[in-house]
PDB file of N, CA and C in Angstrom:
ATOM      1  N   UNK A   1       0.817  -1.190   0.000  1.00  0.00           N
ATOM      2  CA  UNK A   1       0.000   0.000   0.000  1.00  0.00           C
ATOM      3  C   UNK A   1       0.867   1.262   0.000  1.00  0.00           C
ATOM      4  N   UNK A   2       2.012   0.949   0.870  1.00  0.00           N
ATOM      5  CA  UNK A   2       3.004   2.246   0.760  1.00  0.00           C
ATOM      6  C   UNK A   2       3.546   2.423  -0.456  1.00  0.00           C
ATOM      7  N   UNK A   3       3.793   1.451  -1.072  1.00  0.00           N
ATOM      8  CA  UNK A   3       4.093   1.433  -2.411  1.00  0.00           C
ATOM      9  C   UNK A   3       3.303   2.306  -3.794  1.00  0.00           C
ATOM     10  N   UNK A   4       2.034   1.778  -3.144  1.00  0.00           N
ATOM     11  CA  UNK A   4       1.235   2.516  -4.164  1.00  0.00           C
ATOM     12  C   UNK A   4       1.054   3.979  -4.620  1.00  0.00           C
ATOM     13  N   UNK A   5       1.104   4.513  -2.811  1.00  0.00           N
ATOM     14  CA  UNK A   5       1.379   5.640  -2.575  1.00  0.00           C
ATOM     15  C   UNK A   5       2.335   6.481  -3.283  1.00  0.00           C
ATOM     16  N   UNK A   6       3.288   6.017  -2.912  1.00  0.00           N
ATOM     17  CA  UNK A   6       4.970   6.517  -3.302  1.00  0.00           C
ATOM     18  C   UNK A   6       4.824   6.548  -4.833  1.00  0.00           C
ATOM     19  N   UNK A   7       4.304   5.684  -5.620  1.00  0.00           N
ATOM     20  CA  UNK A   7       4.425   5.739  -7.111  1.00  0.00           C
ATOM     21  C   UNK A   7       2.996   6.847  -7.609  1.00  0.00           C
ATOM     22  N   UNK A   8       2.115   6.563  -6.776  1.00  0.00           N
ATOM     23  CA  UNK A   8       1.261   7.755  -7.176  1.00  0.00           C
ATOM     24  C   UNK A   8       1.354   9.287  -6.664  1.00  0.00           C
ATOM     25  N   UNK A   9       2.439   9.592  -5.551  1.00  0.00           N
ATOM     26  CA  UNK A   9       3.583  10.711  -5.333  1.00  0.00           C
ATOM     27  C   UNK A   9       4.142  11.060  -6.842  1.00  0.00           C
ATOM     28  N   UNK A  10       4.881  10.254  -7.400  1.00  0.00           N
ATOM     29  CA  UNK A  10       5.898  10.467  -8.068  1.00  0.00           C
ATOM     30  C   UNK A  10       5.156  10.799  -9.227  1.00  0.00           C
ATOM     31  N   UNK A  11       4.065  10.504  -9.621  1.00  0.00           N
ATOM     32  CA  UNK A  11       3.584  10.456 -11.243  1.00  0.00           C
ATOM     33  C   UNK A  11       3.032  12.023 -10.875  1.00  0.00           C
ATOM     34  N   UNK A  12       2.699  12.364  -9.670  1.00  0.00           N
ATOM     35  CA  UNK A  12       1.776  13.747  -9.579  1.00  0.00           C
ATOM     36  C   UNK A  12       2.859  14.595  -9.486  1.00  0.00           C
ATOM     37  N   UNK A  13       3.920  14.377  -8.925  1.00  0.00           N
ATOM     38  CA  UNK A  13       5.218  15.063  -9.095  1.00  0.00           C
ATOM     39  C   UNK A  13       5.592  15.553 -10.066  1.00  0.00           C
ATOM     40  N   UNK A  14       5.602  14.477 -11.377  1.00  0.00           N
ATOM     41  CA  UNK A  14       6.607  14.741 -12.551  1.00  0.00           C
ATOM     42  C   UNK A  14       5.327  15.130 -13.245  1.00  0.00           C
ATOM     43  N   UNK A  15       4.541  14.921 -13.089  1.00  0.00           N
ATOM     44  CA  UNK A  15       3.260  15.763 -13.889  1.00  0.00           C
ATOM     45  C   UNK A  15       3.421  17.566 -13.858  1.00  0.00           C
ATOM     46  N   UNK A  16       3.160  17.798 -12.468  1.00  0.00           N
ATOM     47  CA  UNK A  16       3.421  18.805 -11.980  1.00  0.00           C
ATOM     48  C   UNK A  16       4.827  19.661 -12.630  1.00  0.00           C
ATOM     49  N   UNK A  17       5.590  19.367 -12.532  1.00  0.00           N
ATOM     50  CA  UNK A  17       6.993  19.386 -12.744  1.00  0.00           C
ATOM     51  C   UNK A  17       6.694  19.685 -14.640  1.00  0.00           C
ATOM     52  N   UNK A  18       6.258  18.869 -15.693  1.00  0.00           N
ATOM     53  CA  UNK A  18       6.134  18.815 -16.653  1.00  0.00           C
ATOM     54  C   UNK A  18       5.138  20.374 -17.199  1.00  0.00           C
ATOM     55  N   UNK A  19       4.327  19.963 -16.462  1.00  0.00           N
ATOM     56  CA  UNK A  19       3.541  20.997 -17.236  1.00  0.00           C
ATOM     57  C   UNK A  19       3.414  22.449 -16.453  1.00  0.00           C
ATOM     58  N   UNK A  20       4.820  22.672 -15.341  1.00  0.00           N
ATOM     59  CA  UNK A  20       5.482  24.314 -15.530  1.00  0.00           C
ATOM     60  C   UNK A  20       6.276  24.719 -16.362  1.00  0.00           C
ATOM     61  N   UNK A  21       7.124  23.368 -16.420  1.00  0.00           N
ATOM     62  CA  UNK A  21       8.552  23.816 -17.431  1.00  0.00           C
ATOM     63  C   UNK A  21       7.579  23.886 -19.067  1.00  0.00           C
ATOM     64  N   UNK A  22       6.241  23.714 -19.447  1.00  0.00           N
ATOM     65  CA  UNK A  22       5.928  23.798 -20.477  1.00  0.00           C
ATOM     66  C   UNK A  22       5.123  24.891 -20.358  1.00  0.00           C
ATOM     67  N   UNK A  23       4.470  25.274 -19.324  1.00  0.00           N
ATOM     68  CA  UNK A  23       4.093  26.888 -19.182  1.00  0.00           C
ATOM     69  C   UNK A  23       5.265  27.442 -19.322  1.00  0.00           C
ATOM     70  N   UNK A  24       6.491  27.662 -18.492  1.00  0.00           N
ATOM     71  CA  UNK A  24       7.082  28.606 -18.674  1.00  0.00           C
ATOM     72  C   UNK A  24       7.651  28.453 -20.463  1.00  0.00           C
ATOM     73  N   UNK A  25       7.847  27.848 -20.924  1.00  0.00           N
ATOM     74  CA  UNK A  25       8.566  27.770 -22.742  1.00  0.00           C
ATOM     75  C   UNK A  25       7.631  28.532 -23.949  1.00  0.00           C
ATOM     76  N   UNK A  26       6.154  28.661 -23.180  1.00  0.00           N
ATOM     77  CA  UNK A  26       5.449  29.496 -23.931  1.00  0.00           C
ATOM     78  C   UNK A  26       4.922  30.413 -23.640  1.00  0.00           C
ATOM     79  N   UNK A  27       5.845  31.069 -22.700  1.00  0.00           N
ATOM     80  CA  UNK A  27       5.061  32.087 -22.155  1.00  0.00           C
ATOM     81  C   UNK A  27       4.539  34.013 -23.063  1.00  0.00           C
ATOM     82  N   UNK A  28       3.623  34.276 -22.849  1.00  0.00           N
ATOM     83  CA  UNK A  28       3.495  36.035 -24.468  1.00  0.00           C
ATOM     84  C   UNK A  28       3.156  36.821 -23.004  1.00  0.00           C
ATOM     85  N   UNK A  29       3.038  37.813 -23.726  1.00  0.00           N
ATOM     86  CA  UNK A  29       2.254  38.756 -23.220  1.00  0.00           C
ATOM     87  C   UNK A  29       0.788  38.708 -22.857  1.00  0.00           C
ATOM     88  N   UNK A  30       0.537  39.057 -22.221  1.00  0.00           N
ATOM     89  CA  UNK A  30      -0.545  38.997 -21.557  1.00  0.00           C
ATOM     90  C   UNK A  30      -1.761  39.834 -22.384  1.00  0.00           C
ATOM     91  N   UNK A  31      -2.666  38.981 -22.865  1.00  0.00           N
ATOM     92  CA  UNK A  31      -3.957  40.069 -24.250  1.00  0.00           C
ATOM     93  C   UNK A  31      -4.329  41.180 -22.977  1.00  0.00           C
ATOM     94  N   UNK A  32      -4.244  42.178 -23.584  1.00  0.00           N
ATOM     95  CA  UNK A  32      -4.906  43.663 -23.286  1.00  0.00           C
ATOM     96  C   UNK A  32      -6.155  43.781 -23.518  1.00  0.00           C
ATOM     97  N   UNK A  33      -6.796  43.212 -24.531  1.00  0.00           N
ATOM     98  CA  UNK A  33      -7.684  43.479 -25.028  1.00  0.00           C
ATOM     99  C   UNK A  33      -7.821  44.471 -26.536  1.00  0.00           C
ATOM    100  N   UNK A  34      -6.725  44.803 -26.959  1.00  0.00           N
ATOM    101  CA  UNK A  34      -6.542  45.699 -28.146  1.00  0.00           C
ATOM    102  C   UNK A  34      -7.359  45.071 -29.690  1.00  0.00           C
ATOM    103  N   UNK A  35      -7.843  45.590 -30.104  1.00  0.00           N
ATOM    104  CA  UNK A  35      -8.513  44.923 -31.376  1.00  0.00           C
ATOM    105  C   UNK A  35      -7.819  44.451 -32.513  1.00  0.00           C
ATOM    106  N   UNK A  36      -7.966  43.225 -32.883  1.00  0.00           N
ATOM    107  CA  UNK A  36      -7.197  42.454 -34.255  1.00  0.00           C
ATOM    108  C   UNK A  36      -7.872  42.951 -35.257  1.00  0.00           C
ATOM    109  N   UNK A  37      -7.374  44.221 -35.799  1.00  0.00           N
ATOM    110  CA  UNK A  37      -7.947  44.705 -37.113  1.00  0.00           C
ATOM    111  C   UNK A  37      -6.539  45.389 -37.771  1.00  0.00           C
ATOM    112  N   UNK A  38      -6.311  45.741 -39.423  1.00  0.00           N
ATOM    113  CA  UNK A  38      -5.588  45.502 -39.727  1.00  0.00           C
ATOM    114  C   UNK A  38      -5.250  47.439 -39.497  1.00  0.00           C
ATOM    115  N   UNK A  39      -6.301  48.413 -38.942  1.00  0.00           N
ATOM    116  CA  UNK A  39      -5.795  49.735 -38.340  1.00  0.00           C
ATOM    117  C   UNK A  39      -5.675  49.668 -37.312  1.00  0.00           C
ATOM    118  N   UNK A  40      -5.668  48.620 -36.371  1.00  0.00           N
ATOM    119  CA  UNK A  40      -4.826  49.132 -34.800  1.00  0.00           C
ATOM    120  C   UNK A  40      -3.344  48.219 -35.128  1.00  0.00           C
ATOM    121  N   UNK A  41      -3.155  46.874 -36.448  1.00  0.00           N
ATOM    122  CA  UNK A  41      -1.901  46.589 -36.031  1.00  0.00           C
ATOM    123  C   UNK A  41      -0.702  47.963 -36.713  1.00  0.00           C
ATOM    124  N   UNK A  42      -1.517  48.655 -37.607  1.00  0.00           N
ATOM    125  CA  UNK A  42      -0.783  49.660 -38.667  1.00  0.00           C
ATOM    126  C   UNK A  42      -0.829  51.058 -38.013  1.00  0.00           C
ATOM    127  N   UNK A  43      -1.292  51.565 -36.598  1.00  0.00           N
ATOM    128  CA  UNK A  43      -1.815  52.392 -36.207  1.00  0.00           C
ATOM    129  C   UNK A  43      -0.230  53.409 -35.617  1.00  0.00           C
ATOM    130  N   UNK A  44       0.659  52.501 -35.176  1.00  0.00           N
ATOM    131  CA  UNK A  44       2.154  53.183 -34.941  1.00  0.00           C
ATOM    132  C   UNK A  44       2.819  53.057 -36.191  1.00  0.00           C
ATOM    133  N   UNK A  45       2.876  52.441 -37.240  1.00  0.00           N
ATOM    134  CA  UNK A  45       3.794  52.322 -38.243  1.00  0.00           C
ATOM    135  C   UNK A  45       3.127  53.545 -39.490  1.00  0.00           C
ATOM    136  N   UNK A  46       4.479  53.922 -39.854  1.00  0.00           N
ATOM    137  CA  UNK A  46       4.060  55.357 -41.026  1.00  0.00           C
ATOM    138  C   UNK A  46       4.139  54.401 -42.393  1.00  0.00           C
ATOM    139  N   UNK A  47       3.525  55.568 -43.521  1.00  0.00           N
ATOM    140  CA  UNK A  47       3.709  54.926 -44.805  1.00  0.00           C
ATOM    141  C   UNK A  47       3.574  53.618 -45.293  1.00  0.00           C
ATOM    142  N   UNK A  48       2.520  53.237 -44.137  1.00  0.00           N
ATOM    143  CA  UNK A  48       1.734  52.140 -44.962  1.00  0.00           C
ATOM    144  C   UNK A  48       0.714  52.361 -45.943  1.00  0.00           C
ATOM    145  N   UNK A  49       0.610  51.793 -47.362  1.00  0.00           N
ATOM    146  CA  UNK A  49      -0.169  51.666 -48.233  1.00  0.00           C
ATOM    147  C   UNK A  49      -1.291  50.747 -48.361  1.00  0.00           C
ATOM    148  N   UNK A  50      -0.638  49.455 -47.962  1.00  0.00           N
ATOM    149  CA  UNK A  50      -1.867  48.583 -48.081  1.00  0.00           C
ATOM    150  C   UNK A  50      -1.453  47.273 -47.420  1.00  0.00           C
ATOM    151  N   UNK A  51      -2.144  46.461 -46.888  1.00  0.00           N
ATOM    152  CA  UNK A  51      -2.336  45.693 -45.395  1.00  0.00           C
ATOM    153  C   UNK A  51      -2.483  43.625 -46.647  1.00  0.00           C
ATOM    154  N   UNK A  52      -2.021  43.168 -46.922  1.00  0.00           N
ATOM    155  CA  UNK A  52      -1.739  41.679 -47.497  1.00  0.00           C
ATOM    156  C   UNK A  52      -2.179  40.917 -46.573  1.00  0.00           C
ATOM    157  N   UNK A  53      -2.129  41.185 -45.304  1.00  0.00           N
ATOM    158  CA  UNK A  53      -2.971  40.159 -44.267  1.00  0.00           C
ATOM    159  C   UNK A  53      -2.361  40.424 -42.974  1.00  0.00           C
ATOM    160  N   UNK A  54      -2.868  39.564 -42.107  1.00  0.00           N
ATOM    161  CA  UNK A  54      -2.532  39.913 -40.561  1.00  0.00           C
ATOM    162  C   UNK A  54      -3.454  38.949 -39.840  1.00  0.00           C
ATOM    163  N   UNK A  55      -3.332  38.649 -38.507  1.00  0.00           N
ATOM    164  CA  UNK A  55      -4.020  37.374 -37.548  1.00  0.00           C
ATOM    165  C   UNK A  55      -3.206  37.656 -36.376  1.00  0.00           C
ATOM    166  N   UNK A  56      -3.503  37.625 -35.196  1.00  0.00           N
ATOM    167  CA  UNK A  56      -3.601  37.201 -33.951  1.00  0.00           C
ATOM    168  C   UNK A  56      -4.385  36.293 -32.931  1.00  0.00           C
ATOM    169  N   UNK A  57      -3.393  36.543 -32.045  1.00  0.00           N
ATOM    170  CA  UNK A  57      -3.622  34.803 -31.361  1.00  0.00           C
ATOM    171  C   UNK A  57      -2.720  34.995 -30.132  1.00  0.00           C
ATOM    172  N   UNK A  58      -3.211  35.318 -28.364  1.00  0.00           N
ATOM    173  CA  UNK A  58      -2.606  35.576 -27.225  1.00  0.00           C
ATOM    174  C   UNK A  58      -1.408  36.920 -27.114  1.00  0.00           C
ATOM    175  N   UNK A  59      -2.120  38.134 -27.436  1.00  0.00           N
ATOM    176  CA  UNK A  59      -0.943  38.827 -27.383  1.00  0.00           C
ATOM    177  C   UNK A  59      -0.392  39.059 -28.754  1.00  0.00           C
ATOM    178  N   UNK A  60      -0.537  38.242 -29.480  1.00  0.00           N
ATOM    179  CA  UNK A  60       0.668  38.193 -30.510  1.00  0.00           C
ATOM    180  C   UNK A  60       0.104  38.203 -32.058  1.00  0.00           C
ATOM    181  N   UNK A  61       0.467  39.628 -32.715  1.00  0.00           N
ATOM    182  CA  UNK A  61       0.354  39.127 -34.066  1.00  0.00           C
ATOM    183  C   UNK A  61       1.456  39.698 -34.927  1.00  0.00           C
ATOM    184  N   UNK A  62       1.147  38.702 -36.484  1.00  0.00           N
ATOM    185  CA  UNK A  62       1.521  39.113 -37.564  1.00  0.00           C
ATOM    186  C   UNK A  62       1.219  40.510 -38.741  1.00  0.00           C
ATOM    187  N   UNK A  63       1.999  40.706 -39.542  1.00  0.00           N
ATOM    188  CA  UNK A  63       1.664  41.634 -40.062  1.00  0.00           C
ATOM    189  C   UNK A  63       2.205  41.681 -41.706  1.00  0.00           C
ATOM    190  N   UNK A  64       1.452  41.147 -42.874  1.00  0.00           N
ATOM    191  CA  UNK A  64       2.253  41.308 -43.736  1.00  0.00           C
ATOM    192  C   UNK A  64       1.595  42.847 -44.343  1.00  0.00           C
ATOM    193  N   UNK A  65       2.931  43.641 -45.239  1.00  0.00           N
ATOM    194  CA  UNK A  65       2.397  45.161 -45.218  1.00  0.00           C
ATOM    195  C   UNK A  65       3.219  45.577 -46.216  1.00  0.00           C
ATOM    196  N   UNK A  66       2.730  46.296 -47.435  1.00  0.00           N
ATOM    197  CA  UNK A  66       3.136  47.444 -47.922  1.00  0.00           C
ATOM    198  C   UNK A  66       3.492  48.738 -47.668  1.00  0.00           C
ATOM    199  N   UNK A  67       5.219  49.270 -47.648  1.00  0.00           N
ATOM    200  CA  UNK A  67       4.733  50.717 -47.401  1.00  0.00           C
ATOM    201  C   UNK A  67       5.676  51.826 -48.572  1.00  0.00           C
ATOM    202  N   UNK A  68       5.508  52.882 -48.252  1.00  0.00           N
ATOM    203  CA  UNK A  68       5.906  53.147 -49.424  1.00  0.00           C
ATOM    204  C   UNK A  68       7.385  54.272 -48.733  1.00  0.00           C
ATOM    205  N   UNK A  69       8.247  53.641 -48.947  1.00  0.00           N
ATOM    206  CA  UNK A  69       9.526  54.753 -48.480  1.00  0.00           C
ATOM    207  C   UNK A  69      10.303  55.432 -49.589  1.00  0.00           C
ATOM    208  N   UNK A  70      10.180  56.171 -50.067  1.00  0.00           N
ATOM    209  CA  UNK A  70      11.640  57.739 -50.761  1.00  0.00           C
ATOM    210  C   UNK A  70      10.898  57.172 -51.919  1.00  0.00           C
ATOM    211  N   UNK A  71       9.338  56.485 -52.216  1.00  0.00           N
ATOM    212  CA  UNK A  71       8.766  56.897 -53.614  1.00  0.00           C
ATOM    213  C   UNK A  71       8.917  55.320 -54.277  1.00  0.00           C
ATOM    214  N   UNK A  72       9.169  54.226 -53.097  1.00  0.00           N
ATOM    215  CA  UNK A  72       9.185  52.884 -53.535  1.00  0.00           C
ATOM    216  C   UNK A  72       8.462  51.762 -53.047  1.00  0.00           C
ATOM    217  N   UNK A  73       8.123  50.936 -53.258  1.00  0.00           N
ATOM    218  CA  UNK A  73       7.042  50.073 -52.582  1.00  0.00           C
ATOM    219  C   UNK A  73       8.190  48.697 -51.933  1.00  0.00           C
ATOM    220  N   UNK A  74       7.517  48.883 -50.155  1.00  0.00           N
ATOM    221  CA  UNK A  74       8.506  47.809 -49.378  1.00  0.00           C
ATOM    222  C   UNK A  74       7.612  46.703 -49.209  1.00  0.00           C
ATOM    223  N   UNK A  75       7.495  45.474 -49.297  1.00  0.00           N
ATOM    224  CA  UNK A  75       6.605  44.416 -48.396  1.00  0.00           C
ATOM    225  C   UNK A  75       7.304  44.046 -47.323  1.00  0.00           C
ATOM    226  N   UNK A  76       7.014  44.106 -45.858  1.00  0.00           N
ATOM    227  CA  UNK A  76       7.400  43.824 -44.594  1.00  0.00           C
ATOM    228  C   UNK A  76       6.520  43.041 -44.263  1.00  0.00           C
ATOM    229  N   UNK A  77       7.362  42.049 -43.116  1.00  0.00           N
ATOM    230  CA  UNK A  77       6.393  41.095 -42.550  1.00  0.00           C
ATOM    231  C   UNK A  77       6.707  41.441 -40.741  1.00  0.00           C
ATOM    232  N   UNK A  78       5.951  42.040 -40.147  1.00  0.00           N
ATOM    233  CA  UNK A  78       6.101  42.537 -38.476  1.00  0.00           C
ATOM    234  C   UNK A  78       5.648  41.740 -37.642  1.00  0.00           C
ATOM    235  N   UNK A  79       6.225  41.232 -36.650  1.00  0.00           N
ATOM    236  CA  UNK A  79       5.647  40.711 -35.825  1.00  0.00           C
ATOM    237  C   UNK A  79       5.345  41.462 -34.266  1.00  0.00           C
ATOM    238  N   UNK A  80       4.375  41.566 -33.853  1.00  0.00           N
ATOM    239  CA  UNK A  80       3.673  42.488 -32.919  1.00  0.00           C
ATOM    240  C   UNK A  80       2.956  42.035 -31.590  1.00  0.00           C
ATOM    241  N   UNK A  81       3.293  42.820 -30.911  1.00  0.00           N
ATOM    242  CA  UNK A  81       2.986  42.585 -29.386  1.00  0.00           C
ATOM    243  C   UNK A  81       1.801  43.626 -29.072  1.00  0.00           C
ATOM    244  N   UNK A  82       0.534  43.250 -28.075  1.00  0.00           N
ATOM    245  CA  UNK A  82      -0.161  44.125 -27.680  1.00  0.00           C
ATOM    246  C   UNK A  82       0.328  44.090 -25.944  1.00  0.00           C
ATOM    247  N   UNK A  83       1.400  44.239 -25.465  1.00  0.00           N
ATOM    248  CA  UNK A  83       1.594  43.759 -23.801  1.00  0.00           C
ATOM    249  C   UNK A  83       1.389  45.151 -23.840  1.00  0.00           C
ATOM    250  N   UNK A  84       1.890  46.321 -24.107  1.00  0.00           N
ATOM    251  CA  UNK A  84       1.978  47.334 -23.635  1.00  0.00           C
ATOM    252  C   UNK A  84       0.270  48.136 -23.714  1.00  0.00           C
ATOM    253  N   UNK A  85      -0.626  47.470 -24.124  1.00  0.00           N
ATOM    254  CA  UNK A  85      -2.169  47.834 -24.226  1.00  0.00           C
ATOM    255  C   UNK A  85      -2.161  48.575 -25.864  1.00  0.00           C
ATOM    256  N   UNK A  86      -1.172  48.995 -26.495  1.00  0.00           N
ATOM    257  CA  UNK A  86      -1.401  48.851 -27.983  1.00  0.00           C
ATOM    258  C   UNK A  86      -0.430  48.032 -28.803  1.00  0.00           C
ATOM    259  N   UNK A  87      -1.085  47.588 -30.040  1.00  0.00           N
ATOM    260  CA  UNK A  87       0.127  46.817 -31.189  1.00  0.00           C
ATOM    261  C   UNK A  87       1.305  48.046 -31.186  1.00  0.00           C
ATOM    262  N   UNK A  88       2.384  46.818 -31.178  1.00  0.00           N
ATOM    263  CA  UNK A  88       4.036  47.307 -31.227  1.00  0.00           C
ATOM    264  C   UNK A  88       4.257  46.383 -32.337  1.00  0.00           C
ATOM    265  N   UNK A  89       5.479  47.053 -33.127  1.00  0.00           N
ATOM    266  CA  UNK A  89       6.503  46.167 -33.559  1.00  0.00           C
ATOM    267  C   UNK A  89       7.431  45.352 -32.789  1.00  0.00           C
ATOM    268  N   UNK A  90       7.589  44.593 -32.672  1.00  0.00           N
ATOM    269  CA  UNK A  90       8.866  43.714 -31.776  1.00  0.00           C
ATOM    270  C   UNK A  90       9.844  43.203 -32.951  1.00  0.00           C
ATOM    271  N   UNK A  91      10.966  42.785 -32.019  1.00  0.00           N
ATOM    272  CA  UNK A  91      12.142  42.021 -32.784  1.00  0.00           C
ATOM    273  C   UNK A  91      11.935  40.792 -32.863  1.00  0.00           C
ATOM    274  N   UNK A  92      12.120  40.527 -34.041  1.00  0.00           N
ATOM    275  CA  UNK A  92      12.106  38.742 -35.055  1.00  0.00           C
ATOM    276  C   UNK A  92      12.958  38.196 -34.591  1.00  0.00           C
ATOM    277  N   UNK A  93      14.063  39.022 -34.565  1.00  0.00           N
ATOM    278  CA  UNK A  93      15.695  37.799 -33.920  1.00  0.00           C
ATOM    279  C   UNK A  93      15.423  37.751 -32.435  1.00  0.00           C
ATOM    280  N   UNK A  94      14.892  38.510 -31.782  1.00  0.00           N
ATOM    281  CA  UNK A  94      14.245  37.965 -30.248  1.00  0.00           C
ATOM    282  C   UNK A  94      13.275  36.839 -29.794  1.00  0.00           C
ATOM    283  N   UNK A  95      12.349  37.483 -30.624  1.00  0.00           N
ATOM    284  CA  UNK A  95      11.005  36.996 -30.284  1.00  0.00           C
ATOM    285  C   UNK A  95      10.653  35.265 -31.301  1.00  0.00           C
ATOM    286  N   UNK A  96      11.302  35.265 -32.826  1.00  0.00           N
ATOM    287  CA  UNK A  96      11.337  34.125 -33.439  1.00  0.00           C
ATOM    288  C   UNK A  96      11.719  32.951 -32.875  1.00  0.00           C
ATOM    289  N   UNK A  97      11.610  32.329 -32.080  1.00  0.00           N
ATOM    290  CA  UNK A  97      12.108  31.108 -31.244  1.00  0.00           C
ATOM    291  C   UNK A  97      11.327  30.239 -31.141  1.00  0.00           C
ATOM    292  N   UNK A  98      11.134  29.125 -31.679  1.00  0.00           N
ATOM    293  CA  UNK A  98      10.059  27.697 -31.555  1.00  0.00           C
ATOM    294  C   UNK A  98       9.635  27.725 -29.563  1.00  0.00           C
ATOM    295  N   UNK A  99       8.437  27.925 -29.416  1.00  0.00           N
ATOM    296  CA  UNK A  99       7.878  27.784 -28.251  1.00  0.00           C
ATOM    297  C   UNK A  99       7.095  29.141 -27.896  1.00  0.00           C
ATOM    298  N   UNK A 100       8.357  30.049 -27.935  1.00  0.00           N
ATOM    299  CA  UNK A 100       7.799  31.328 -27.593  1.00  0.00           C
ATOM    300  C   UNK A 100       6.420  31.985 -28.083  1.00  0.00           C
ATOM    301  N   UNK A 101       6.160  32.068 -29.348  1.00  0.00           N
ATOM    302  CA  UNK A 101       4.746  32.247 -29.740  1.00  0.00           C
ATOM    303  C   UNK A 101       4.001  31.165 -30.378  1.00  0.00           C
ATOM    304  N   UNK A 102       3.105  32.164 -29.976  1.00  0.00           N
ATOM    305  CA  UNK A 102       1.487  30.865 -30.700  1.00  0.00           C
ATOM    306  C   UNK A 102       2.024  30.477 -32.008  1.00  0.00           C
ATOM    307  N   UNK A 103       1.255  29.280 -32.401  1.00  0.00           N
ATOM    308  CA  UNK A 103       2.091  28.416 -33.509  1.00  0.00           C
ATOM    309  C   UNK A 103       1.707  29.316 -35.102  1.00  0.00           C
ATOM    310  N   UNK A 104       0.370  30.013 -34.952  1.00  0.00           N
ATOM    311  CA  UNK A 104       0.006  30.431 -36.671  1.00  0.00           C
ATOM    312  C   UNK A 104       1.082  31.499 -36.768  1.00  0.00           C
ATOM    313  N   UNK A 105       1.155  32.891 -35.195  1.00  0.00           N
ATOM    314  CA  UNK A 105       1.741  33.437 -35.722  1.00  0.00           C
ATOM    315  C   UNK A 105       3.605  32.852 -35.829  1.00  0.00           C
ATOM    316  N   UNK A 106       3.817  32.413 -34.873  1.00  0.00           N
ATOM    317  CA  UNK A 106       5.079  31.994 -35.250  1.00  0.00           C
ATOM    318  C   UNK A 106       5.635  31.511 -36.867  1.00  0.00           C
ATOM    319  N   UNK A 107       4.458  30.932 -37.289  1.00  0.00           N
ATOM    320  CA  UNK A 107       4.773  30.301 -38.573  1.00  0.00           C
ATOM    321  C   UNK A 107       4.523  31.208 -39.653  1.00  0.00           C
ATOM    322  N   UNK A 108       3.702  32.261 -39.849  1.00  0.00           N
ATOM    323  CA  UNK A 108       3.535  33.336 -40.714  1.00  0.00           C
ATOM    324  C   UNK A 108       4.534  34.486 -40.235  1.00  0.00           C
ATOM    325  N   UNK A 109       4.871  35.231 -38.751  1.00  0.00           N
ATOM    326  CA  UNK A 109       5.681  35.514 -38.910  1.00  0.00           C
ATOM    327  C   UNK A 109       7.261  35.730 -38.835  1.00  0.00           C
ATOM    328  N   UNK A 110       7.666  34.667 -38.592  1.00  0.00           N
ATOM    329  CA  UNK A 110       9.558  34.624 -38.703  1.00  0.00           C
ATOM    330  C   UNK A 110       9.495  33.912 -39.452  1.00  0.00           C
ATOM    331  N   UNK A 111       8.971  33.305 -40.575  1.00  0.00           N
ATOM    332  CA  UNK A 111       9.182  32.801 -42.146  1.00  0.00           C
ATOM    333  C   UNK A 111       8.482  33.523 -43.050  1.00  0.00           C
ATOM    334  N   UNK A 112       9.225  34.718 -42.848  1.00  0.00           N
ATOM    335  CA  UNK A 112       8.271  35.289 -44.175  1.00  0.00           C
ATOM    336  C   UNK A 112       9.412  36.572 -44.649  1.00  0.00           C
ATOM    337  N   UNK A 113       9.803  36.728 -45.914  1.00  0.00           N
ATOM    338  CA  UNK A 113      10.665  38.104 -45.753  1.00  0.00           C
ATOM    339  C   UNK A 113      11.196  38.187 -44.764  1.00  0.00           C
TER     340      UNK A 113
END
């Protein structure tokens, strides 16, 4: 019976144990509540022309975007944080890391341009 115990200790243990170290590997920002539309993710960025798509998902979205700099047309792909209560641009070489964000945007944006 002590036995049983001890092994049903250990499974609630490593359970436990398992699924912090997998909270903490995905951890975002916390949703604000800011609206997924393609004028609040474009709402800090200048010389945008026209919006190719965009999606969010916990905090976190993508941004693919036209803009037009010194009279030329750029396509950018942004990836964006609402932690601060509005869409930001963030850094790709930071933020691109398998775990760290939700899987659509991760996959639309640090493979893209």
């Amino acid at each position: 019976m002590k036995a049983l115990r001890l092994a049903g200790a250990v499974v609630i243990a490593g359970s436990l144990l398992l699924f912090s170290a997998r909270a903490t590997a995905t951890a975002s920002p916390t949703p604000t509540g800011s609206p997924c539309t393609a004028s609040a993710l474009t709402s800090h960025l200048s010389h945008v022309t026209s919006v190719q798509g965009y999606g969010c998902e916990g905090g976190w979205a993508y941004l693919w975007a036209t803009l037009s700099v010194a009279s030329n047309q750029v396509s950018v792909t942004e990836l964006m944080s609402d932690a601060s209560g509005t869409w930001r641009a963030v850094s790709r070489a930071t933020y691109c890391q398998a775990g760290l964000l939700p899987d659509v945007v991760y996959r639309r944006a640090c493979f893209s341009n």
